[in-house]
PDB file of N, CA and C in Angstrom:
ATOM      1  N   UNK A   1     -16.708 -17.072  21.557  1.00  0.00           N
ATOM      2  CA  UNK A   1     -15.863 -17.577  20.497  1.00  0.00           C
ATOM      3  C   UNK A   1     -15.121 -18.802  21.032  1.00  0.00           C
ATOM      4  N   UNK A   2     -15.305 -20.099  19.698  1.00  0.00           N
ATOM      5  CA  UNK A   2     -14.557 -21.216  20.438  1.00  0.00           C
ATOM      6  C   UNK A   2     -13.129 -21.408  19.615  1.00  0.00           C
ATOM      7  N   UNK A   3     -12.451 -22.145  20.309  1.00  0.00           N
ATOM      8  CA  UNK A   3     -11.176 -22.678  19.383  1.00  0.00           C
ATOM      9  C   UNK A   3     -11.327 -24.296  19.718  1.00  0.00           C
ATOM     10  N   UNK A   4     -10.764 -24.689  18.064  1.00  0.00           N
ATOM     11  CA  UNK A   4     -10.627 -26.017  18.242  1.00  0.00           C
ATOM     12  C   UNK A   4      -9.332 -26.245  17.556  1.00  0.00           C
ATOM     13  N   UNK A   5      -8.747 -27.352  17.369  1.00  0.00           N
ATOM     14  CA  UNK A   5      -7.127 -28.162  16.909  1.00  0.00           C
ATOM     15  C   UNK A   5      -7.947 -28.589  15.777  1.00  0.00           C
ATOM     16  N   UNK A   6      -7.038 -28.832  14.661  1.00  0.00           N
ATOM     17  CA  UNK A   6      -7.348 -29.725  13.371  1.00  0.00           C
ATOM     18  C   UNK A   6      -7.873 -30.867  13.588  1.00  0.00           C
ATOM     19  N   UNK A   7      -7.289 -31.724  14.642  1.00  0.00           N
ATOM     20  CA  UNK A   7      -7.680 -33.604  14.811  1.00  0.00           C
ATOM     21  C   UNK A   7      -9.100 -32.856  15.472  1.00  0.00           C
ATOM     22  N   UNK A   8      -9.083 -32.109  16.147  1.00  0.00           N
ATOM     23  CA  UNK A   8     -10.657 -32.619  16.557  1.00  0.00           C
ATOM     24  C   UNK A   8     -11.399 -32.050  15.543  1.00  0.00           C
ATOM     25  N   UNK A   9     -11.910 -31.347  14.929  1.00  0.00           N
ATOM     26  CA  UNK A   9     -12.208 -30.119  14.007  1.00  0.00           C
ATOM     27  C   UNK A   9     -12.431 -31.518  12.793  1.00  0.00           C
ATOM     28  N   UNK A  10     -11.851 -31.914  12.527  1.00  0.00           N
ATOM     29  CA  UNK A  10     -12.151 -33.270  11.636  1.00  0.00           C
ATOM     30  C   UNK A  10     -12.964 -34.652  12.227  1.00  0.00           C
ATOM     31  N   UNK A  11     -12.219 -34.569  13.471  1.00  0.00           N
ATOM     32  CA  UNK A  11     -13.103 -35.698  13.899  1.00  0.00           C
ATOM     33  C   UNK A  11     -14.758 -35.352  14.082  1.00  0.00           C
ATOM     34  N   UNK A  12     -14.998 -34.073  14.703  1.00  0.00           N
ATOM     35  CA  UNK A  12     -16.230 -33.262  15.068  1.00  0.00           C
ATOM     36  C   UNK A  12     -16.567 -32.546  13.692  1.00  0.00           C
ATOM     37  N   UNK A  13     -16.538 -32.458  12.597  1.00  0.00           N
ATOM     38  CA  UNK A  13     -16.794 -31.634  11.733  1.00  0.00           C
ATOM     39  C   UNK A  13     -17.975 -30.916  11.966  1.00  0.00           C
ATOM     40  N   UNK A  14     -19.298 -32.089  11.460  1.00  0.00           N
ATOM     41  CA  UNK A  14     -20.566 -31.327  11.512  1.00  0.00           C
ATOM     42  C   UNK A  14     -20.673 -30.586  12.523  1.00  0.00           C
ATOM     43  N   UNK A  15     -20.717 -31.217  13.553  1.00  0.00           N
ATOM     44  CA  UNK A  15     -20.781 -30.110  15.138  1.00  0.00           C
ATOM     45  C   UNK A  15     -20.548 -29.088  15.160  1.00  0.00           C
ATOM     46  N   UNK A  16     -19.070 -29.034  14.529  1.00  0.00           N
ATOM     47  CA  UNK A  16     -18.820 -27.526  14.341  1.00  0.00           C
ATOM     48  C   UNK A  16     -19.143 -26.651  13.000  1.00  0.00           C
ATOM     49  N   UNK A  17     -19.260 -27.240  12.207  1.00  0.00           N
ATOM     50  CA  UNK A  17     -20.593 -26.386  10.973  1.00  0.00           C
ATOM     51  C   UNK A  17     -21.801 -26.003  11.747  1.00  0.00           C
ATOM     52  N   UNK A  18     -22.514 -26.606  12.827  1.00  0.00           N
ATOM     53  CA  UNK A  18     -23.956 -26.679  13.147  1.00  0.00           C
ATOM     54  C   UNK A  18     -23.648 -25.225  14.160  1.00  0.00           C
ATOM     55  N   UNK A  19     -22.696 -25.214  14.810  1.00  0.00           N
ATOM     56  CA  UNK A  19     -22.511 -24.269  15.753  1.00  0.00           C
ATOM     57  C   UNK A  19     -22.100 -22.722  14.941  1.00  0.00           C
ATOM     58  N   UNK A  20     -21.652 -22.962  13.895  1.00  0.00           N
ATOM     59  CA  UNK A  20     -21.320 -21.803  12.848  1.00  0.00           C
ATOM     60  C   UNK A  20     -22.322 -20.942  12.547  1.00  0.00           C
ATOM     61  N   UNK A  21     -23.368 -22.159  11.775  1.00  0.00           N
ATOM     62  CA  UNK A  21     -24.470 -21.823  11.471  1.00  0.00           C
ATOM     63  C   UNK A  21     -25.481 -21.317  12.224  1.00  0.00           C
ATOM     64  N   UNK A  22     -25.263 -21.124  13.926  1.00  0.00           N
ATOM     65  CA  UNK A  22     -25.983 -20.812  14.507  1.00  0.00           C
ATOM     66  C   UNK A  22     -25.727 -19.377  14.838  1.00  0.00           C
ATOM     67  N   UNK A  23     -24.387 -19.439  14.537  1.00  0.00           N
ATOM     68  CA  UNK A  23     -23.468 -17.839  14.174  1.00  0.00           C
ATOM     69  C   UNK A  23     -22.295 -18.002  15.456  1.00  0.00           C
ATOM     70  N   UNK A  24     -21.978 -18.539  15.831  1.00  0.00           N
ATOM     71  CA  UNK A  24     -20.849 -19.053  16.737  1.00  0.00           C
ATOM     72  C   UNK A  24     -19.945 -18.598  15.732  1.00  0.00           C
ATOM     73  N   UNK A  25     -18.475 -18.319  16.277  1.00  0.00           N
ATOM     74  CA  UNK A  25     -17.462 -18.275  15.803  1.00  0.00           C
ATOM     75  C   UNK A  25     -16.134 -19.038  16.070  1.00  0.00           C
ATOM     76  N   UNK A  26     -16.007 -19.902  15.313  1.00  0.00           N
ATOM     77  CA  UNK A  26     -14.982 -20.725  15.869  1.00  0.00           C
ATOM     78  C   UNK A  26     -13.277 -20.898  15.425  1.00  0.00           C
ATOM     79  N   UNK A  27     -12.237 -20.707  16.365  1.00  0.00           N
ATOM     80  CA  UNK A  27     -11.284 -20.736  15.086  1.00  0.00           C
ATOM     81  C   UNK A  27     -10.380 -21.739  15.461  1.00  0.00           C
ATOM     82  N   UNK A  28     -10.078 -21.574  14.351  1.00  0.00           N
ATOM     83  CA  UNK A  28      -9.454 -23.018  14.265  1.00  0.00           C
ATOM     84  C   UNK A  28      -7.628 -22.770  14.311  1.00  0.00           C
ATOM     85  N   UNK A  29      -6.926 -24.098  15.252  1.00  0.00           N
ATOM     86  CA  UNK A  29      -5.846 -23.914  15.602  1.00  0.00           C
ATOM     87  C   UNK A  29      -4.797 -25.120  15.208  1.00  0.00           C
ATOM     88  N   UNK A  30      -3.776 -24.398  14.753  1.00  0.00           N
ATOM     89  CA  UNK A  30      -2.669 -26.065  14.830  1.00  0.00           C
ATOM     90  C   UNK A  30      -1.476 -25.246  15.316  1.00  0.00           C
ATOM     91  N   UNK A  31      -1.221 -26.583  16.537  1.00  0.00           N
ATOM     92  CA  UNK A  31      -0.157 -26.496  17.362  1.00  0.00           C
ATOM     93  C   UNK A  31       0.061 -25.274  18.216  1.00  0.00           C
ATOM     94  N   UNK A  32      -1.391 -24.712  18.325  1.00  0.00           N
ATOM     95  CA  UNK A  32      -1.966 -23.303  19.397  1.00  0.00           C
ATOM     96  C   UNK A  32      -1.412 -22.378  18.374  1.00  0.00           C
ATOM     97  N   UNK A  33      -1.820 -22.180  17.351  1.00  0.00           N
ATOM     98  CA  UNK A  33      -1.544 -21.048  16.257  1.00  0.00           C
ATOM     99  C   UNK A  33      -3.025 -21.195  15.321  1.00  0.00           C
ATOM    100  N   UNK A  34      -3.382 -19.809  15.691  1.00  0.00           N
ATOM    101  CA  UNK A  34      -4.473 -20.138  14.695  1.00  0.00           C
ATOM    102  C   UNK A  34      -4.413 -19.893  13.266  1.00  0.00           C
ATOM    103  N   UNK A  35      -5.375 -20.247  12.348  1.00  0.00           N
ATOM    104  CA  UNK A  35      -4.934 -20.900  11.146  1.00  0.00           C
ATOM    105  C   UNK A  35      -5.910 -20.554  10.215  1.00  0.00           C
ATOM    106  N   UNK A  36      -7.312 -20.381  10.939  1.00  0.00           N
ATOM    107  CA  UNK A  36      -8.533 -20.235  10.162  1.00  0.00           C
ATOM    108  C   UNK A  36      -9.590 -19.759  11.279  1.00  0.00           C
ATOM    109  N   UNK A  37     -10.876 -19.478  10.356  1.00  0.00           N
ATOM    110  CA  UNK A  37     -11.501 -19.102  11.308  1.00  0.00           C
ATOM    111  C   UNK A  37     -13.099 -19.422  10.840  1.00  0.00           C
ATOM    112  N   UNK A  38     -13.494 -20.110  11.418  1.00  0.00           N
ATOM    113  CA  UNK A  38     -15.243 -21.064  11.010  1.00  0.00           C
ATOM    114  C   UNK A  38     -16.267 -20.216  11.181  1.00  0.00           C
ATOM    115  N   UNK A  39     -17.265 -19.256  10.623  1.00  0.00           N
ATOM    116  CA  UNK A  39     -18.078 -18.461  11.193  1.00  0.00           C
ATOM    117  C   UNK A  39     -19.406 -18.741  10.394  1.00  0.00           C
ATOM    118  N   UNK A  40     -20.508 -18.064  10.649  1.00  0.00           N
ATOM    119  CA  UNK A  40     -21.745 -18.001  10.021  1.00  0.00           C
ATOM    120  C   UNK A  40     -21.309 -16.968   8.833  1.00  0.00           C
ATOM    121  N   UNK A  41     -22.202 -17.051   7.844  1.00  0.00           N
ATOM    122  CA  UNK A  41     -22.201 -16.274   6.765  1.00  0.00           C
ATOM    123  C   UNK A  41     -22.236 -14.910   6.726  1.00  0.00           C
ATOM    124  N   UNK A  42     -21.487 -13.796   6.441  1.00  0.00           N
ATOM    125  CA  UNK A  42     -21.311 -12.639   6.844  1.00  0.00           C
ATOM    126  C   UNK A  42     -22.611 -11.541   6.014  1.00  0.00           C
ATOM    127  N   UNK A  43     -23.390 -11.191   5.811  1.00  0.00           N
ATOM    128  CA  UNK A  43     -24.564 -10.550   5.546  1.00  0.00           C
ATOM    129  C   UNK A  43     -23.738  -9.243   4.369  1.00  0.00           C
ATOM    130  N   UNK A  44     -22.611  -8.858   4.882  1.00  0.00           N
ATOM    131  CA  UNK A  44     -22.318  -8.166   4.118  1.00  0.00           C
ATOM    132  C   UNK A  44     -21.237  -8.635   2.965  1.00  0.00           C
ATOM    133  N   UNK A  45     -21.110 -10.132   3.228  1.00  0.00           N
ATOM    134  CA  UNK A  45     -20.316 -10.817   1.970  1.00  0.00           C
ATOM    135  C   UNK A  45     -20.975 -10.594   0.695  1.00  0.00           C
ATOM    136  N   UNK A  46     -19.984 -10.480  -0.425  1.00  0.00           N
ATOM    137  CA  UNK A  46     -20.595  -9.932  -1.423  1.00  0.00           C
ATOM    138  C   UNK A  46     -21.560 -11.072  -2.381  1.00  0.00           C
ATOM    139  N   UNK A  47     -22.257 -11.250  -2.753  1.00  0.00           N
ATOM    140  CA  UNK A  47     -22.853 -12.414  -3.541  1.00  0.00           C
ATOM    141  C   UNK A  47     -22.423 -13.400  -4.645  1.00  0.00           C
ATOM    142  N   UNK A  48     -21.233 -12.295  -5.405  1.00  0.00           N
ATOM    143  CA  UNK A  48     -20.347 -12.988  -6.111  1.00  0.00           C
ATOM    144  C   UNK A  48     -19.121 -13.891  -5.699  1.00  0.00           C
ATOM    145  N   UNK A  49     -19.315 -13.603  -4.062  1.00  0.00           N
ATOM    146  CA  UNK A  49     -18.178 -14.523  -4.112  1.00  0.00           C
ATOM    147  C   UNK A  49     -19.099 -15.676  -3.634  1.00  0.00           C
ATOM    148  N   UNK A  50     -20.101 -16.286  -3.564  1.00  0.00           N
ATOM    149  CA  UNK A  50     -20.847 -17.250  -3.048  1.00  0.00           C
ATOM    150  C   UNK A  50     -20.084 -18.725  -4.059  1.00  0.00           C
ATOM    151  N   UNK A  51     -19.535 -18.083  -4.884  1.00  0.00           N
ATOM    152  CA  UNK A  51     -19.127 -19.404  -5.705  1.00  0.00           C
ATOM    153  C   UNK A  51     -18.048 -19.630  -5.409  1.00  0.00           C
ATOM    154  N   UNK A  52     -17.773 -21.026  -5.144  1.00  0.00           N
ATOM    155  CA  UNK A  52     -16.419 -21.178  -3.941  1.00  0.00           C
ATOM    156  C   UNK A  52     -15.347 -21.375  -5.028  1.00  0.00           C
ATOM    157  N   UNK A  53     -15.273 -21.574  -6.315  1.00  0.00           N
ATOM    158  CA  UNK A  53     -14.328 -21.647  -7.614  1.00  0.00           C
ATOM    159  C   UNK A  53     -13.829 -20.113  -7.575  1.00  0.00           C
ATOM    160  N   UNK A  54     -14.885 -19.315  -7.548  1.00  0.00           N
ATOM    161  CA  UNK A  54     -14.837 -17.494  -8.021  1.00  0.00           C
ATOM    162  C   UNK A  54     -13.637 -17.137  -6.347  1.00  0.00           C
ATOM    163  N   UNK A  55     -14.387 -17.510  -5.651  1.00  0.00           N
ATOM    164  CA  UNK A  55     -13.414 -17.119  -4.135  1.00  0.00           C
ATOM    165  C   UNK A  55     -12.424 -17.295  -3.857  1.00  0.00           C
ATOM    166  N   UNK A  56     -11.886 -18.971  -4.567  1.00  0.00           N
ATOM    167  CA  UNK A  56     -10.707 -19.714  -4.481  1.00  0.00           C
ATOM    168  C   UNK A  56      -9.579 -19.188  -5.219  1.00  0.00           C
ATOM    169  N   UNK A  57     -10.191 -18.766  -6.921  1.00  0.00           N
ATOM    170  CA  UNK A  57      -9.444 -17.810  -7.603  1.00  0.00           C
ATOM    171  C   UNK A  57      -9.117 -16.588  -6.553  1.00  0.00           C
ATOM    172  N   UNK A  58     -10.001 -16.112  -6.528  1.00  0.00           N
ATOM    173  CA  UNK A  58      -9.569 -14.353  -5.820  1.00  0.00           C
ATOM    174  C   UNK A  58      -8.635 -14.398  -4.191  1.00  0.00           C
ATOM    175  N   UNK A  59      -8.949 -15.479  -4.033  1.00  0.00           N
ATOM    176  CA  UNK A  59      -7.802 -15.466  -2.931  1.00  0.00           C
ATOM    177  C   UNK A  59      -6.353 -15.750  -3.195  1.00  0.00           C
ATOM    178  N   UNK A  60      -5.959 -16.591  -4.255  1.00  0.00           N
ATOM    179  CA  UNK A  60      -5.045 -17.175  -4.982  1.00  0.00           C
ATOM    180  C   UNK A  60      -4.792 -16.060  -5.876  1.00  0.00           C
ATOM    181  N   UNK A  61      -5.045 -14.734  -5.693  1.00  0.00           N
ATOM    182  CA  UNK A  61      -4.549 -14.254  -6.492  1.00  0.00           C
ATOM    183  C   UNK A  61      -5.149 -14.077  -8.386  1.00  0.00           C
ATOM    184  N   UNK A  62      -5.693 -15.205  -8.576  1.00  0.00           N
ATOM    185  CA  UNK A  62      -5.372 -15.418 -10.137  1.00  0.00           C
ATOM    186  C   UNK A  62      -6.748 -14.649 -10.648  1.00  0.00           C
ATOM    187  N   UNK A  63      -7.460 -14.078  -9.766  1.00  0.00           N
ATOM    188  CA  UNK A  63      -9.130 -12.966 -10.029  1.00  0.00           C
ATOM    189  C   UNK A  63      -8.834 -11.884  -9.156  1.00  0.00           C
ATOM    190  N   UNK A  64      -9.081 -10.660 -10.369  1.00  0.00           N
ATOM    191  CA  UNK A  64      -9.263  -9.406  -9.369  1.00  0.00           C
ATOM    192  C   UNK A  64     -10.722  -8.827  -9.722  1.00  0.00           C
ATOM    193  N   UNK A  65     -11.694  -8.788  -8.385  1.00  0.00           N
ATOM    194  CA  UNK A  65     -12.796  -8.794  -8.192  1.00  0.00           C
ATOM    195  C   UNK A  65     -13.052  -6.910  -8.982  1.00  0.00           C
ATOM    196  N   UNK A  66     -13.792  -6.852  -9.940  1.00  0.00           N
ATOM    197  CA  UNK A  66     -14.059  -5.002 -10.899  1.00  0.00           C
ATOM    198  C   UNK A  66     -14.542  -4.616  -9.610  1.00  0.00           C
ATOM    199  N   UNK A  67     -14.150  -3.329  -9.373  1.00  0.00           N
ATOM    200  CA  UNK A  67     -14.623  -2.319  -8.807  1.00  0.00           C
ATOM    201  C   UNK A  67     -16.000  -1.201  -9.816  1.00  0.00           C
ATOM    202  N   UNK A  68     -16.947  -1.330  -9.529  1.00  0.00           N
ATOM    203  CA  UNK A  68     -18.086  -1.122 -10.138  1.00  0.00           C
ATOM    204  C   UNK A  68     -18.130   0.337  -9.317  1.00  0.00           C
ATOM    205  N   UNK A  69     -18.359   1.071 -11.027  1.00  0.00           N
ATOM    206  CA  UNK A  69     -18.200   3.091 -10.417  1.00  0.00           C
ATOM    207  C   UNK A  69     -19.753   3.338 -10.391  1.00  0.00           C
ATOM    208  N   UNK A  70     -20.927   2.518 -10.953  1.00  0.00           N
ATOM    209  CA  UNK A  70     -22.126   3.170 -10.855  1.00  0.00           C
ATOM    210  C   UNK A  70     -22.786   1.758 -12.091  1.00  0.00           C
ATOM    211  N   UNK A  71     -23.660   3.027 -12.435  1.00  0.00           N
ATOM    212  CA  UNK A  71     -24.302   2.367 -13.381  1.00  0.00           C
ATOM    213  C   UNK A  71     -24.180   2.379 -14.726  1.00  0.00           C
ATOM    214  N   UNK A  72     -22.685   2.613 -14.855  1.00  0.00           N
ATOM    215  CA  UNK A  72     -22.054   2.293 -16.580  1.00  0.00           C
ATOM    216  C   UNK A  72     -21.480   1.114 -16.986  1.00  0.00           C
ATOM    217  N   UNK A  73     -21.794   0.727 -17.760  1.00  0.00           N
ATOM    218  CA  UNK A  73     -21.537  -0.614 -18.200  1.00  0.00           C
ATOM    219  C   UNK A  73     -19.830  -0.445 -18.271  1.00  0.00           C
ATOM    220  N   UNK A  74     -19.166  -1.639 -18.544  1.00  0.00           N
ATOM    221  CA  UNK A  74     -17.866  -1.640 -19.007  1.00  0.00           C
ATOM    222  C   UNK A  74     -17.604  -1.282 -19.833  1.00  0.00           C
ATOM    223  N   UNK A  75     -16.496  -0.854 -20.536  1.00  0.00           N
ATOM    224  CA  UNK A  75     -15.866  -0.656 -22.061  1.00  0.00           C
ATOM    225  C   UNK A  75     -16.400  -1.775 -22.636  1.00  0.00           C
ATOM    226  N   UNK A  76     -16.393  -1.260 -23.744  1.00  0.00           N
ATOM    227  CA  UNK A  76     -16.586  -2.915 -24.563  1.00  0.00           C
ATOM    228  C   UNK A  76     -14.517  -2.331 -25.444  1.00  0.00           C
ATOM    229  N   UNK A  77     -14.248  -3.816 -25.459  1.00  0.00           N
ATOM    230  CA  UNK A  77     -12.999  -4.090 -26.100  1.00  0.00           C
ATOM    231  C   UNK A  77     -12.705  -3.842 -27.187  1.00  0.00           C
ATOM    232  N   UNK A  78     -11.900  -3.568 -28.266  1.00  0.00           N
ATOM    233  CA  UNK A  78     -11.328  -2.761 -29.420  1.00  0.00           C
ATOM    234  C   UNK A  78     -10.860  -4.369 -29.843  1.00  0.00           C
ATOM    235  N   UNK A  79     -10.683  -4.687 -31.220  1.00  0.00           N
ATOM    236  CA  UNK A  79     -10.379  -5.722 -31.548  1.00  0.00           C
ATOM    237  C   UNK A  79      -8.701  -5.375 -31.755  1.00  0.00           C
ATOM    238  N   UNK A  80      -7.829  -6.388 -31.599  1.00  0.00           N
ATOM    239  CA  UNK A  80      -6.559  -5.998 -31.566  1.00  0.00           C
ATOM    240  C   UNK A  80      -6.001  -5.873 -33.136  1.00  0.00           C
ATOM    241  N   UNK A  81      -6.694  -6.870 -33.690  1.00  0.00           N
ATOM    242  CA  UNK A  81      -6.113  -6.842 -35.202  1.00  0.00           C
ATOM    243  C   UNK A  81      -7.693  -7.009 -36.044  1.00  0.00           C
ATOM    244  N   UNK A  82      -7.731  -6.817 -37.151  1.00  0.00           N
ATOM    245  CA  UNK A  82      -8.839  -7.382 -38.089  1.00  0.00           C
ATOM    246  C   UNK A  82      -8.279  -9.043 -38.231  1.00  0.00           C
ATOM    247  N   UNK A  83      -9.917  -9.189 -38.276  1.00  0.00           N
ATOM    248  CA  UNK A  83      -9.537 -10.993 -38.507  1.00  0.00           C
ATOM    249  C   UNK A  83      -8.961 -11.231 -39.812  1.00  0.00           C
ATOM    250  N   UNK A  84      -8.753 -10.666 -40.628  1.00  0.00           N
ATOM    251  CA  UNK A  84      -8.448 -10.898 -42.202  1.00  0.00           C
ATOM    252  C   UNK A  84      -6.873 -11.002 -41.812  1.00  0.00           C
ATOM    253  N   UNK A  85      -6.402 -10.083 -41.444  1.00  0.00           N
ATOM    254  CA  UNK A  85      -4.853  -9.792 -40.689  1.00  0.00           C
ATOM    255  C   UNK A  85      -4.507 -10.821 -39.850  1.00  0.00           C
ATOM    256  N   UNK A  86      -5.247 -11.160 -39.060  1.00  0.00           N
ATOM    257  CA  UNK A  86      -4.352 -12.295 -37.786  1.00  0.00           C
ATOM    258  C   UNK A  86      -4.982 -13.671 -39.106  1.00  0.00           C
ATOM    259  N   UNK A  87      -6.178 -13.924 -40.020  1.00  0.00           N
ATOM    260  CA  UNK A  87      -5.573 -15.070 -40.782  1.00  0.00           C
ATOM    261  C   UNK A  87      -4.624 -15.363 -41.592  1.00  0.00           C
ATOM    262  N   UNK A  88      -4.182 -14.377 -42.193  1.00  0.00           N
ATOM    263  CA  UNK A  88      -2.835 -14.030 -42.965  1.00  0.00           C
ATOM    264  C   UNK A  88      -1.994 -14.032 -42.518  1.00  0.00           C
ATOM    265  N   UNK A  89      -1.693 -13.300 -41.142  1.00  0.00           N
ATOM    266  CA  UNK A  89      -0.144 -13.802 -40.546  1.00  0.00           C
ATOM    267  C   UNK A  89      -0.185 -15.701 -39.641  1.00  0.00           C
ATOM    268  N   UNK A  90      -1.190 -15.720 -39.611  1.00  0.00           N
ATOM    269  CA  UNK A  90      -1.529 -17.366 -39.223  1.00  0.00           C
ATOM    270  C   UNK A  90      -0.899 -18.243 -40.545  1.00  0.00           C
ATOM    271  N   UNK A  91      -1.320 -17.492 -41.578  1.00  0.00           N
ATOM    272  CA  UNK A  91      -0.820 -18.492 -43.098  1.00  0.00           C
ATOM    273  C   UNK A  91       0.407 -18.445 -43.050  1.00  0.00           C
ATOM    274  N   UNK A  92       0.727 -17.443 -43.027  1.00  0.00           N
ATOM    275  CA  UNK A  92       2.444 -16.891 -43.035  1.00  0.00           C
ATOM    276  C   UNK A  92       3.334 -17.731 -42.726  1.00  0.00           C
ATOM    277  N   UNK A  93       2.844 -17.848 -40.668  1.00  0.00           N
ATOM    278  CA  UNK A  93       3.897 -18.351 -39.941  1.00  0.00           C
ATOM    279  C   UNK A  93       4.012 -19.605 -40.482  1.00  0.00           C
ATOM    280  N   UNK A  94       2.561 -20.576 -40.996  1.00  0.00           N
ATOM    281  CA  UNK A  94       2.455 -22.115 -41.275  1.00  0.00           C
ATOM    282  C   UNK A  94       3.032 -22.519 -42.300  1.00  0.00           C
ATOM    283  N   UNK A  95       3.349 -21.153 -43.510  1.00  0.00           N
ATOM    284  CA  UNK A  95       4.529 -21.585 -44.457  1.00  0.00           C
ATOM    285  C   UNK A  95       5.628 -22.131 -44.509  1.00  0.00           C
ATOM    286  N   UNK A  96       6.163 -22.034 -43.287  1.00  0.00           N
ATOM    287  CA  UNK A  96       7.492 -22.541 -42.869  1.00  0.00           C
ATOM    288  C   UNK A  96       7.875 -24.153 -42.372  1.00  0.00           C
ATOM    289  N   UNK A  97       6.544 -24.563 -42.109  1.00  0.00           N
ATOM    290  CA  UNK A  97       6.349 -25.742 -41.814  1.00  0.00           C
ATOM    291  C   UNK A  97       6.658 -26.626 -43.081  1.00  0.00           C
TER     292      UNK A  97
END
């Protein structure tokens, strides 16, 4: 396992992707604190997170990844109101305008 600093880690980028990819593990440090950590692709990473938008959410909090019980589909959703109802109170509120 290597460590590198941010300035070099930028200056060397590819180098150190190429060494990742070879399954090296490298982590990365600022100001001798490490910070991150550069590795080859983990075999048991899940496939959905391959999309770096889907990952970025779920780390940030703003996606929580379903826990899947088998082979039952999801609920399907209950409509909250009839559409006839949410266009009528839509008219309603615009009366006031």
């Amino acid at each position: 396992m290597k460590s590198v600093g941010i300035k070099v880690l930028n200056s060397r980028l590819s180098e150190y992707v190429r060494l990742a990819a070879s399954g090296e593990t490298i982590l990365v440090t600022d100001r001798d604190r490490v910070v991150a950590e550069l590795g080859p692709i983990r075999e048991s990473r899940s496939p959905i997170l391959a999309d770096a938008y889907l990952a970025d959410a779920v780390r940030n909090g703003v996606l929580t990844l379903p826990v899947l019980s088998g082979s039952e589909p999801p609920p399907i959703p209950k409509p909250v109101a009839p559409l006839e109802q949410l266009l009528s109170e839509l008219d309603e509120d615009r009366r006031d305008r």
